[in-house]
PDB file of N, CA and C in Angstrom:
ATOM      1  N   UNK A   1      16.198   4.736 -18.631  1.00  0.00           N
ATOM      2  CA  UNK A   1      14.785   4.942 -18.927  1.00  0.00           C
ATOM      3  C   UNK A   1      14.164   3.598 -19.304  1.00  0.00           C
ATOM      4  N   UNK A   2      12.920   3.268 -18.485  1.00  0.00           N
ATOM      5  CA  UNK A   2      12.252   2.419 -18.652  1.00  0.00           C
ATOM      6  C   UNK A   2      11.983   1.893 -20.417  1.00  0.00           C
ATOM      7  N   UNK A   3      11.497   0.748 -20.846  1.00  0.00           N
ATOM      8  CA  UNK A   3      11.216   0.578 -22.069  1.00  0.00           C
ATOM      9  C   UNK A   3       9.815   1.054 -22.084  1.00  0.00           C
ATOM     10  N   UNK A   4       9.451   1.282 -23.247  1.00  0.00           N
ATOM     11  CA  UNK A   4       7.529   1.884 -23.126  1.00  0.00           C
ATOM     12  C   UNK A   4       6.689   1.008 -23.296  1.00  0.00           C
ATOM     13  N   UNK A   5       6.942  -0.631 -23.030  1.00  0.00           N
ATOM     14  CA  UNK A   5       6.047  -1.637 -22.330  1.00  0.00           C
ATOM     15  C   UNK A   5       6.288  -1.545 -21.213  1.00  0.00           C
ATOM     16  N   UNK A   6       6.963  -1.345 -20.378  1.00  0.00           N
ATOM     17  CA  UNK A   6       7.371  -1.610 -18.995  1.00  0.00           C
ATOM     18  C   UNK A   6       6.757  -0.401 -18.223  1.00  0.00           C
ATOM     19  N   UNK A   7       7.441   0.950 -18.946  1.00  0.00           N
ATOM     20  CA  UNK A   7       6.361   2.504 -18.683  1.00  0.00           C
ATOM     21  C   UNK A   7       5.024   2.234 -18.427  1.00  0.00           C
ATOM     22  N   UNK A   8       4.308   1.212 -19.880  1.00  0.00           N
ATOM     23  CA  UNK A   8       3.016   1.485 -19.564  1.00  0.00           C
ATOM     24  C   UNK A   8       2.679   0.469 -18.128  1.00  0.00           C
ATOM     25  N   UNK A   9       3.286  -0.437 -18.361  1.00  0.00           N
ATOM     26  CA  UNK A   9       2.814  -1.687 -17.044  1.00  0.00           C
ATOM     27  C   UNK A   9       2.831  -0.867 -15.607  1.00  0.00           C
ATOM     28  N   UNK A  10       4.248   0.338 -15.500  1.00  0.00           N
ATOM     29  CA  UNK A  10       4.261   1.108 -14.226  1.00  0.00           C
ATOM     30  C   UNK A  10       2.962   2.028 -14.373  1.00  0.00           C
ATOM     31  N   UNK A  11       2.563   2.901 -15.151  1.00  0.00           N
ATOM     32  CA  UNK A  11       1.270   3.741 -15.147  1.00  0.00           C
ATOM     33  C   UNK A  11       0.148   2.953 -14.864  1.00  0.00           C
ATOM     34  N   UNK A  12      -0.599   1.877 -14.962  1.00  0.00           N
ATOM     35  CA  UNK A  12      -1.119   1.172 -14.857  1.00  0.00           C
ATOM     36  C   UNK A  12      -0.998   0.582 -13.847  1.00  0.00           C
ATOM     37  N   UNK A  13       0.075   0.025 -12.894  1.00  0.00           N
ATOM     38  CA  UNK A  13      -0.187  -0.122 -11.632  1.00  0.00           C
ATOM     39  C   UNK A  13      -0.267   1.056 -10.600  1.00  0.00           C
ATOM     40  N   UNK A  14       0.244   2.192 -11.545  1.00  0.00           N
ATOM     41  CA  UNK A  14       0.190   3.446 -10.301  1.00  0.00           C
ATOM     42  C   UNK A  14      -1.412   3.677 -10.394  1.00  0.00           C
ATOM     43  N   UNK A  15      -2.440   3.630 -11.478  1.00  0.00           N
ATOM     44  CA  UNK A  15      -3.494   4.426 -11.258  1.00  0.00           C
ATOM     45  C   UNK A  15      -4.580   3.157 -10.580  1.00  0.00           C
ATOM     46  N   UNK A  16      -3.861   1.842 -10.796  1.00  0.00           N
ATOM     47  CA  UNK A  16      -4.706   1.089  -9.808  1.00  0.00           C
ATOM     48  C   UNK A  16      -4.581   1.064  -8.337  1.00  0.00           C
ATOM     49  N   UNK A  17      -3.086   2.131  -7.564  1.00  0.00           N
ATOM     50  CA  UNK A  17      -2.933   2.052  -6.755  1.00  0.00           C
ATOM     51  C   UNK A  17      -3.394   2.926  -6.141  1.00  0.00           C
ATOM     52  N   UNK A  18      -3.788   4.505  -7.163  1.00  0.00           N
ATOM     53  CA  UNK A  18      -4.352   4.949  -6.386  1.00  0.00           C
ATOM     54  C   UNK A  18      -5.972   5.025  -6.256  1.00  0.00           C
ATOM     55  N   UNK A  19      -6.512   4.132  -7.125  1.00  0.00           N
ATOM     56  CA  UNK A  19      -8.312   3.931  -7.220  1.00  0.00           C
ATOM     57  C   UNK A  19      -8.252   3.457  -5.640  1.00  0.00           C
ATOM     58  N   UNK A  20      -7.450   2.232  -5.548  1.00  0.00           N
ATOM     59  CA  UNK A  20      -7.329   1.838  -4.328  1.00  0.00           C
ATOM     60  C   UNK A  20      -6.890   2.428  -3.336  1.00  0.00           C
ATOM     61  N   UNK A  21      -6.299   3.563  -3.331  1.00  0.00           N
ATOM     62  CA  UNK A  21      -6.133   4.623  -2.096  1.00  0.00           C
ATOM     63  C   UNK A  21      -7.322   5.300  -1.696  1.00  0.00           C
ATOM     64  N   UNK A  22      -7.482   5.668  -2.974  1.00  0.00           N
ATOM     65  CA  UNK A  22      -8.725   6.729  -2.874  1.00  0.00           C
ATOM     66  C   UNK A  22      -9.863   6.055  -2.399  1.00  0.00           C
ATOM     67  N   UNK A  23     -10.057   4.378  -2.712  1.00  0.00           N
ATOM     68  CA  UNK A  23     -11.210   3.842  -1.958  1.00  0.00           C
ATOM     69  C   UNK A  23     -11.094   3.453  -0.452  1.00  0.00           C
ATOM     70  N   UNK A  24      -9.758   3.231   0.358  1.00  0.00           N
ATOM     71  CA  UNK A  24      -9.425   3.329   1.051  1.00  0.00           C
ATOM     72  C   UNK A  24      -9.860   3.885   2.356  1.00  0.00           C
ATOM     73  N   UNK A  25      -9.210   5.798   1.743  1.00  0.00           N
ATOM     74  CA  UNK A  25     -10.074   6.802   1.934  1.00  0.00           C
ATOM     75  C   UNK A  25     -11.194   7.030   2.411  1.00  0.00           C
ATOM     76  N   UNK A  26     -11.679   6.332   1.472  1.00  0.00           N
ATOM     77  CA  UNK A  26     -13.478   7.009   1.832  1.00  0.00           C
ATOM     78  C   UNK A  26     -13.775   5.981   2.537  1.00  0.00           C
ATOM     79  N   UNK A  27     -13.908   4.910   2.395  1.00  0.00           N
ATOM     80  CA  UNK A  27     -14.361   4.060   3.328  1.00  0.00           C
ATOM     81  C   UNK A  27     -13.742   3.855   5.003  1.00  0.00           C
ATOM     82  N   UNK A  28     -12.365   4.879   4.991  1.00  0.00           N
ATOM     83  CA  UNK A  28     -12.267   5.503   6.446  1.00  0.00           C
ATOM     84  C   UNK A  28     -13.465   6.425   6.809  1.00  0.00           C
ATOM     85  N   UNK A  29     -13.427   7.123   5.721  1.00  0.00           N
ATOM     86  CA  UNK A  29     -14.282   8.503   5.814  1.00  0.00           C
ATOM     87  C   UNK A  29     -15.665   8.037   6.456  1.00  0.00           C
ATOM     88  N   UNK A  30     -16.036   6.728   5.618  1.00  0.00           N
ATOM     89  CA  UNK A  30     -17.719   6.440   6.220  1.00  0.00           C
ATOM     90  C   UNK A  30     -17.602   5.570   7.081  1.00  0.00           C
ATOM     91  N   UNK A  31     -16.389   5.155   7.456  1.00  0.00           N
ATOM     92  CA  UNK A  31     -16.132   4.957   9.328  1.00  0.00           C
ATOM     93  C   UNK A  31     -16.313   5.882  10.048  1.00  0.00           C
ATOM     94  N   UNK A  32     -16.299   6.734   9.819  1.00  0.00           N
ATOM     95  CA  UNK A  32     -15.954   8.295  10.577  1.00  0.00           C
ATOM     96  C   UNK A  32     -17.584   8.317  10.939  1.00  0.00           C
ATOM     97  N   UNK A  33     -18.324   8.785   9.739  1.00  0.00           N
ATOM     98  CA  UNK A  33     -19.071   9.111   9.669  1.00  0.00           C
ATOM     99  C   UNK A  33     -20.586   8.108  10.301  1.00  0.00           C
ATOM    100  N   UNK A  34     -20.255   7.192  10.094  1.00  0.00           N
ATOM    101  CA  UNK A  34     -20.907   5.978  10.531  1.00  0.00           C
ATOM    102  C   UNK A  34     -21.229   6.472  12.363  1.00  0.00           C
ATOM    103  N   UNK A  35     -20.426   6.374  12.270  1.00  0.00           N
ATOM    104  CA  UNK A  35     -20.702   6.581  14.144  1.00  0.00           C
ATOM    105  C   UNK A  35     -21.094   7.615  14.758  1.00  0.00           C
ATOM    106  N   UNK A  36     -21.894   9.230  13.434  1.00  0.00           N
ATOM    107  CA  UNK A  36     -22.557  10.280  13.870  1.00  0.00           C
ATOM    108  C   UNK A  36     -23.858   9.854  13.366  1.00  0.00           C
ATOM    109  N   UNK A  37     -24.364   8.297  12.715  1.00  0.00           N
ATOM    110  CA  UNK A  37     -25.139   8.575  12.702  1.00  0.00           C
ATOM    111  C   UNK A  37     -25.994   7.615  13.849  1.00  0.00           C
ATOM    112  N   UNK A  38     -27.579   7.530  13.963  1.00  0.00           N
ATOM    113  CA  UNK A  38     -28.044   7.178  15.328  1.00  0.00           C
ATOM    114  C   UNK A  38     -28.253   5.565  15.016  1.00  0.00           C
ATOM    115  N   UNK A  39     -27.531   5.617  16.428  1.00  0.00           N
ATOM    116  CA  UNK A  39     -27.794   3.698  16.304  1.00  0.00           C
ATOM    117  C   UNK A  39     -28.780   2.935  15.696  1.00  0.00           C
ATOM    118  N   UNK A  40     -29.894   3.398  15.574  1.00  0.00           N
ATOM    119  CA  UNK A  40     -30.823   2.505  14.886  1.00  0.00           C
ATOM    120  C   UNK A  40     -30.839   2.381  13.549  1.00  0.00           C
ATOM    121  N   UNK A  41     -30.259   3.283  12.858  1.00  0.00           N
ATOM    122  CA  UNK A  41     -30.104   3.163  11.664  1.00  0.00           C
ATOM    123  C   UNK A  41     -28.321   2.661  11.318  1.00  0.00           C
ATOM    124  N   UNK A  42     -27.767   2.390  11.635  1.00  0.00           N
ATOM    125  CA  UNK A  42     -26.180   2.690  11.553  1.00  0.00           C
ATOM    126  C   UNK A  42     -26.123   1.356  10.888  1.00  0.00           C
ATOM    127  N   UNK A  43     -26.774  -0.058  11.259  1.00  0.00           N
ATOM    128  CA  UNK A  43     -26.746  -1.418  10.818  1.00  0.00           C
ATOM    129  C   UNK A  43     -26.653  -1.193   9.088  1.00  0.00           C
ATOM    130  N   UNK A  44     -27.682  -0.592   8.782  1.00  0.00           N
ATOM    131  CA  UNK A  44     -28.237  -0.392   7.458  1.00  0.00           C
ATOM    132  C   UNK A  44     -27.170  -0.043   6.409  1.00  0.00           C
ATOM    133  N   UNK A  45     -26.547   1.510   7.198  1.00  0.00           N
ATOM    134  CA  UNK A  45     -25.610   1.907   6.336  1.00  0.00           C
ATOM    135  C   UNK A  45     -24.150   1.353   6.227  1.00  0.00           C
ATOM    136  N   UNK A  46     -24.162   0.385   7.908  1.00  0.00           N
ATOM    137  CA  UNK A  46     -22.789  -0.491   7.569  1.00  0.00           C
ATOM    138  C   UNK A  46     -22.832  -1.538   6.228  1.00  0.00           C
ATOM    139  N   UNK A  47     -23.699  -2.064   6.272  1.00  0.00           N
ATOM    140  CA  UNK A  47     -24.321  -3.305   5.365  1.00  0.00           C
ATOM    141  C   UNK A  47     -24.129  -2.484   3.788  1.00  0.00           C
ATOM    142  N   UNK A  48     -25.078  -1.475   3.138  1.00  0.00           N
ATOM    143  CA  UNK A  48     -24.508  -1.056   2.452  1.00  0.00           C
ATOM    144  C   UNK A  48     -22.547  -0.549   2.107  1.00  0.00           C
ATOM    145  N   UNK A  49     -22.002   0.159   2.929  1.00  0.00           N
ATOM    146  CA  UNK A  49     -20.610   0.129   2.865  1.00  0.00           C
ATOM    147  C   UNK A  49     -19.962  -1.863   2.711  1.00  0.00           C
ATOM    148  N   UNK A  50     -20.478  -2.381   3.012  1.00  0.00           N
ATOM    149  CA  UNK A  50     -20.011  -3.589   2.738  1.00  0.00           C
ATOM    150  C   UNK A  50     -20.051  -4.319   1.619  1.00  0.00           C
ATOM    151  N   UNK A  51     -21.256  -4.174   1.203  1.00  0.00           N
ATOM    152  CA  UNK A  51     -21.936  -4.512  -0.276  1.00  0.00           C
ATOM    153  C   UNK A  51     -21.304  -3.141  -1.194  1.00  0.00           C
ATOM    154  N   UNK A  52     -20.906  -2.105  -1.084  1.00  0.00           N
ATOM    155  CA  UNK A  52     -20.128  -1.351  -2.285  1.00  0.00           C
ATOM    156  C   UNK A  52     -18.876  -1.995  -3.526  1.00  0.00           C
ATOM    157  N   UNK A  53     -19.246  -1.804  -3.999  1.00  0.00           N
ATOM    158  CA  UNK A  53     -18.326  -2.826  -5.499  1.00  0.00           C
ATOM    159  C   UNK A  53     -17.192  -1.362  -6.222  1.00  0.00           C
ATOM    160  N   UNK A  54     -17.548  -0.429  -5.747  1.00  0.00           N
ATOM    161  CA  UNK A  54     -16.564   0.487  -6.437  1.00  0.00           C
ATOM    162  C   UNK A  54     -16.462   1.990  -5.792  1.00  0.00           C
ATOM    163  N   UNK A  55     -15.583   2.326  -6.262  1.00  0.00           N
ATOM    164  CA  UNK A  55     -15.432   3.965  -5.348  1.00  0.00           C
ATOM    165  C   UNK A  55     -16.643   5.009  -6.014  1.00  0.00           C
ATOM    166  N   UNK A  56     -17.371   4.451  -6.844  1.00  0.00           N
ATOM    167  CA  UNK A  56     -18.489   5.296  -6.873  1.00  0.00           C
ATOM    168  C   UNK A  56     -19.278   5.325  -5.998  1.00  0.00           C
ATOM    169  N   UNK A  57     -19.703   3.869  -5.287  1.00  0.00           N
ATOM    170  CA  UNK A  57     -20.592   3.276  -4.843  1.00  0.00           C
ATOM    171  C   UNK A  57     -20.453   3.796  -3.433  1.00  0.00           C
ATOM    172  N   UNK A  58     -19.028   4.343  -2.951  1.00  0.00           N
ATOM    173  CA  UNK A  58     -18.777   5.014  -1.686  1.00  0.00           C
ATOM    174  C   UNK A  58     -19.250   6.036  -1.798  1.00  0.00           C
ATOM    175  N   UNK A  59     -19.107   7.043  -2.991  1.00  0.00           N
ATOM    176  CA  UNK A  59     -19.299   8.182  -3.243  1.00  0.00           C
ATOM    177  C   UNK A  59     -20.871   8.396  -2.721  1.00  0.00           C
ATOM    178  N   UNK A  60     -21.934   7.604  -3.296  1.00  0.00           N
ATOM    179  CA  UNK A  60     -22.890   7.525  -3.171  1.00  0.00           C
ATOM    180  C   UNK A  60     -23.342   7.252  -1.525  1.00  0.00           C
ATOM    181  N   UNK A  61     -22.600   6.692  -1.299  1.00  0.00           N
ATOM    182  CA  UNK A  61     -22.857   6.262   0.508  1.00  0.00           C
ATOM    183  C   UNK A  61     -23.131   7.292   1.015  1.00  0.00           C
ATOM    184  N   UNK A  62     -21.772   8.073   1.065  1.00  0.00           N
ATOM    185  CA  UNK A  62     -21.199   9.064   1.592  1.00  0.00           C
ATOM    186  C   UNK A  62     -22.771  10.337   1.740  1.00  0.00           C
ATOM    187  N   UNK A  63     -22.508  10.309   0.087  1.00  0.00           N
ATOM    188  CA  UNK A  63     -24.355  11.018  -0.198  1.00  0.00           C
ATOM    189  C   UNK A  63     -25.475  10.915   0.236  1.00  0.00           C
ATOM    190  N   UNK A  64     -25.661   9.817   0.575  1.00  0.00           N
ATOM    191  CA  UNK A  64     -26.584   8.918   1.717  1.00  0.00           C
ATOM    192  C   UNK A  64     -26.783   9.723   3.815  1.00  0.00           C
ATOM    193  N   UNK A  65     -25.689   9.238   3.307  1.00  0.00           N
ATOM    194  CA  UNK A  65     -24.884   9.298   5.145  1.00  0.00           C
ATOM    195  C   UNK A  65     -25.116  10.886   5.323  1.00  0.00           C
ATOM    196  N   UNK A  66     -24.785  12.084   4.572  1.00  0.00           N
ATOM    197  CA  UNK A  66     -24.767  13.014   4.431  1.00  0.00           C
ATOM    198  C   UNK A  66     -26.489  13.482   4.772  1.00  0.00           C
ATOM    199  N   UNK A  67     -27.121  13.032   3.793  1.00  0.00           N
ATOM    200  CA  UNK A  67     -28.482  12.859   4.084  1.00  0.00           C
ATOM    201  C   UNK A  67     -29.095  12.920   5.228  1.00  0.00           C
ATOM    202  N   UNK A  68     -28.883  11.282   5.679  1.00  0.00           N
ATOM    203  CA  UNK A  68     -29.420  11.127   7.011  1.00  0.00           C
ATOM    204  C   UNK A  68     -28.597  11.974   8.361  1.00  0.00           C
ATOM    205  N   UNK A  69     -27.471  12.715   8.049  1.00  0.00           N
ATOM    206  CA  UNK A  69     -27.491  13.500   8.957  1.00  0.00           C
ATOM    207  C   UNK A  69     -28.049  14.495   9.445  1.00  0.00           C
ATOM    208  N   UNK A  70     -28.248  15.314   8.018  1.00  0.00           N
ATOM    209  CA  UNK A  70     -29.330  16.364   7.670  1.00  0.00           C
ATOM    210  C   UNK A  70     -30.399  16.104   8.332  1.00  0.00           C
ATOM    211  N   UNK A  71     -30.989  14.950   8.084  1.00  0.00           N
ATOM    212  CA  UNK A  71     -32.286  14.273   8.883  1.00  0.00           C
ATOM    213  C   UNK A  71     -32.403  14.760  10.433  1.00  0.00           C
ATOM    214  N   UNK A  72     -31.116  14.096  10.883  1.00  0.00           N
ATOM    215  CA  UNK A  72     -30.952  14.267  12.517  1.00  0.00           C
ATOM    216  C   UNK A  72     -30.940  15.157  12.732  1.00  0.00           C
ATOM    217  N   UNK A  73     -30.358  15.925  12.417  1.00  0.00           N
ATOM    218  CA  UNK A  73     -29.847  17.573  12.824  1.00  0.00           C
ATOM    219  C   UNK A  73     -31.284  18.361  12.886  1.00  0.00           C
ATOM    220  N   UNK A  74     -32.408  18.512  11.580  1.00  0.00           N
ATOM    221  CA  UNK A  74     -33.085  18.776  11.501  1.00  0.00           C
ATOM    222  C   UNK A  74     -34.173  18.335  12.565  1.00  0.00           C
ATOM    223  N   UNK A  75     -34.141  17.473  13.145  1.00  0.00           N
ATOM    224  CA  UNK A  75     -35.362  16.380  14.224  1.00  0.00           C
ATOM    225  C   UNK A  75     -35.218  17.085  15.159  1.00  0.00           C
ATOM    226  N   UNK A  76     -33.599  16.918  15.644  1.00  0.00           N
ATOM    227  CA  UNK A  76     -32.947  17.910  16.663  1.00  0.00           C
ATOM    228  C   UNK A  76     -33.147  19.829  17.079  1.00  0.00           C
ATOM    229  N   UNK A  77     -33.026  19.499  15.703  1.00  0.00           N
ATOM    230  CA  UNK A  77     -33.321  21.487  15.937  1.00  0.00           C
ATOM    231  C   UNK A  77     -35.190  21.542  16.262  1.00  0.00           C
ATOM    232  N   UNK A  78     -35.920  20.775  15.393  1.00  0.00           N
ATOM    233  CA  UNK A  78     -37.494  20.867  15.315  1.00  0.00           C
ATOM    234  C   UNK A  78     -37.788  20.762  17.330  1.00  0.00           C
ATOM    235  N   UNK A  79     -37.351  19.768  17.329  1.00  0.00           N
ATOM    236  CA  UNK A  79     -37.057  19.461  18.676  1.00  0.00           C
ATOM    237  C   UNK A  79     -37.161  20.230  20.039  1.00  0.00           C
ATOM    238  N   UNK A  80     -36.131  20.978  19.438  1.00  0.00           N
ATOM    239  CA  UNK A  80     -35.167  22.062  21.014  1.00  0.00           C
ATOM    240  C   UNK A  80     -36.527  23.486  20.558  1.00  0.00           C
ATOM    241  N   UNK A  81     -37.129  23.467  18.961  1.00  0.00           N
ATOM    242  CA  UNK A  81     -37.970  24.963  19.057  1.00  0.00           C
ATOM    243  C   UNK A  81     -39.403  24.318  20.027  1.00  0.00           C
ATOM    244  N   UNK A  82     -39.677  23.312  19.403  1.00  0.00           N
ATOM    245  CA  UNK A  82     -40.939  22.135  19.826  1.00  0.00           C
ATOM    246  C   UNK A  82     -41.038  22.657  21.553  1.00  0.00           C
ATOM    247  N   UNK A  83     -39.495  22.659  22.312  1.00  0.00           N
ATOM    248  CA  UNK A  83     -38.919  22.687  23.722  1.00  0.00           C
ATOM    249  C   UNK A  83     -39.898  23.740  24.576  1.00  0.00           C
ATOM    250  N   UNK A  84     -38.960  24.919  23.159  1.00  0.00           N
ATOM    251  CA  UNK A  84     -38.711  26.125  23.687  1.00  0.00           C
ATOM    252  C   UNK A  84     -39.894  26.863  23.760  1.00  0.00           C
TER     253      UNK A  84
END
């Protein structure tokens, strides 16, 4: 059994390893997502994902991105009734 300086030094690199997973993560995630949204705007939200300083700051993207999909979808549907 570890000594309980050494314990704490391992807990402490595990929960920095996984902030860093988890930011990882998401910033796959708003790769993903990045590319449903419409080219003219996509610059904007890459630039933000670049400038993010913390996994909140993804969180918030994400919230963003989420948004402007809503946007599209909605243009889209107004759209096809506008059509019909």
């Amino acid at each position: 059994m570890p000594s309980e300086k050494i314990q704490e030094i391992l807990n402490e690199l595990n929960n920095i390893m996984n902030v860093e997973k988890k930011y990882i993560e998401l910033v796959a995630t708003v790769e993903y997502l990045l590319n449903l949204i419409e080219p003219s705007k996509r610059e904007k939200f890459r630039e933000a994902l670049n400038d993010a300083e913390s996994v909140e700051d993804v969180y918030e993207l994400i919230k963003a991105i989420k948004l402007q999909l809503g946007i599209q979808g909605a243009k889209k549907y107004v759209l096809k009734i506008e059509e019909g």
